[in-house]
Protein backbone atom coordinates (compact mmCIF):
# COMPACT_ATOMS: atom_id res chain seq x y z
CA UNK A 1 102.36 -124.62 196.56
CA UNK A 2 99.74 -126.79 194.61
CA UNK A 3 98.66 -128.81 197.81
CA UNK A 4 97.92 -126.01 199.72
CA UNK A 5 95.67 -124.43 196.95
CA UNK A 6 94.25 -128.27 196.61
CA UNK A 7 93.56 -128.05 200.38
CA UNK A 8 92.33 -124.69 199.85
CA UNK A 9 89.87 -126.07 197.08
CA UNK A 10 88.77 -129.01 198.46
CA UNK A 11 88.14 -127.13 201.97
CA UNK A 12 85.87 -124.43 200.06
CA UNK A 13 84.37 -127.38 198.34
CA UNK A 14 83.19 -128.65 201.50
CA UNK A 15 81.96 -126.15 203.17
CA UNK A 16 79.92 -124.51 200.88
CA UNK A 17 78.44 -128.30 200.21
CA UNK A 18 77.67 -127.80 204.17
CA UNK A 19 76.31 -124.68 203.29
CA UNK A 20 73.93 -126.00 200.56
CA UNK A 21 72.81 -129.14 202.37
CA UNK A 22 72.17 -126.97 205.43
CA UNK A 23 70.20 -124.99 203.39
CA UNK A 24 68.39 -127.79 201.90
CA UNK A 25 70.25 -128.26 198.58
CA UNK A 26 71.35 -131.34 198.38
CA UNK A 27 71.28 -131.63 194.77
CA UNK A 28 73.26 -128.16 194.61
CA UNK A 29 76.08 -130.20 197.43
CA UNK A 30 75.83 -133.01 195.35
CA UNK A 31 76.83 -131.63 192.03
CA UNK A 32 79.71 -129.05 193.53
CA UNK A 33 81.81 -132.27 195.25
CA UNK A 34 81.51 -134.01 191.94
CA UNK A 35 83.01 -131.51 190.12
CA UNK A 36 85.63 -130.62 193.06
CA UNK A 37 86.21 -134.62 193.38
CA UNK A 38 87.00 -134.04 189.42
CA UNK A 39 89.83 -131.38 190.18
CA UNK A 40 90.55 -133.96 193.04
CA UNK A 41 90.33 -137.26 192.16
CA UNK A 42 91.87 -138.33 195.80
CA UNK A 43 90.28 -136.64 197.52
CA UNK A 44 89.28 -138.92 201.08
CA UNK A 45 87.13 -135.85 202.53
CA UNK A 46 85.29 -135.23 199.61
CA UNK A 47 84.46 -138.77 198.57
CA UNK A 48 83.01 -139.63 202.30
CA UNK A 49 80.69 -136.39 202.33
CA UNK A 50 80.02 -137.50 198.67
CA UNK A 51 78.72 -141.25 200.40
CA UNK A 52 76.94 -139.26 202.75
CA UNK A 53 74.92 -136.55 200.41
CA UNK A 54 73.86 -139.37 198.28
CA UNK A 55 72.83 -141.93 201.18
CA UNK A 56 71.06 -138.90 202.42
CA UNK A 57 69.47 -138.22 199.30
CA UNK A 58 68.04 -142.02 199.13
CA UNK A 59 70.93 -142.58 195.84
CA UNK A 60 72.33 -145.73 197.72
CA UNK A 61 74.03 -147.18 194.19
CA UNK A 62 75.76 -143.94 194.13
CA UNK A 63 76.18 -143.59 197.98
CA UNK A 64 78.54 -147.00 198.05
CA UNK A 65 80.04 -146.34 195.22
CA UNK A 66 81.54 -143.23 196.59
CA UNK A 67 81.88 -145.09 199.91
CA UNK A 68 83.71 -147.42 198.50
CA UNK A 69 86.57 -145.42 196.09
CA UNK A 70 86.59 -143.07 199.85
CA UNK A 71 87.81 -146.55 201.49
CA UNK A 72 90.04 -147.01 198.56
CA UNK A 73 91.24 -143.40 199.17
CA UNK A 74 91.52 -144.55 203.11
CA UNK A 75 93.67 -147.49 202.65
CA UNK A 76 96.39 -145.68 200.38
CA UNK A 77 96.49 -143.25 203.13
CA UNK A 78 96.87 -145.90 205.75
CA UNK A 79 93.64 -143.72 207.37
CA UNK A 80 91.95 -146.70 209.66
CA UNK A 81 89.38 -143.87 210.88
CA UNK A 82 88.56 -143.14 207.60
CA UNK A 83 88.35 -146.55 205.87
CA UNK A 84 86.51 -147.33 209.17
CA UNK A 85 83.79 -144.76 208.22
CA UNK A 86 83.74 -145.63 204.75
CA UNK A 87 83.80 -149.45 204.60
CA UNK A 88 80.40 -148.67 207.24
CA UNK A 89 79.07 -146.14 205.09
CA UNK A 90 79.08 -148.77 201.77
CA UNK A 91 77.67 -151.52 204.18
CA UNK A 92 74.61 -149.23 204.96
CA UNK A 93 74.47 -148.39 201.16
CA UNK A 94 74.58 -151.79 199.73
CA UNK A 95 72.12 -152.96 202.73
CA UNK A 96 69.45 -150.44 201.67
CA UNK A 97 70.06 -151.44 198.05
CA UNK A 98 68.62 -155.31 199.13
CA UNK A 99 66.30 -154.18 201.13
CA UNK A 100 62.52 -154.63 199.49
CA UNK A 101 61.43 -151.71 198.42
CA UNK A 102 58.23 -150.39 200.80
């Protein structure tokens, strides 16, 4: 059926983000969950490693603004752990974003 090849897609997705980022990539991560969140536009997974690749990469208007469609994504699903991780994740973001730069 078309969820499992969605599940299929977005679980490739991920892991060869892991892969990349692992490697060093994160620009290479980056841009492959984009275009997977694209093909999956609610996708929950992909948005939070999304918030995380960019808050890694120092991209914090980017970082909560996948954070926060992820906690979006969460509620919907009525996924507390998720939303949990999420709502935390933009809260870092958004913090970092006020904070004077160095």
């Amino acid at each position: 059926s078309s969820d499992l090849a969605e599940r299929d897609g977005e679980a490739g997705a991920l892991l060869r983000a892991d892969v990349l980022r692992g490697n060093g990539f994160l620009a290479g991560a980056i841009q492959g969950l984009e275009q997977a969140l694209k093909r999956q536009p609610n996708s929950l997974a992909i948005a939070l490693e999304l918030g995380s690749l960019y808050n890694e990469s120092g991209l914090n208007k980017l970082a909560a603004d996948r954070f926060r469609l992820a906690a979006s994504l969460a509620r919907s699903s009525s996924d507390a752990e998720a939303l949990a991780e999420a709502q935390a994740g933009a809260s870092r973001a958004q913090d970092l974003l006020r904070a004077p730069a160095p």
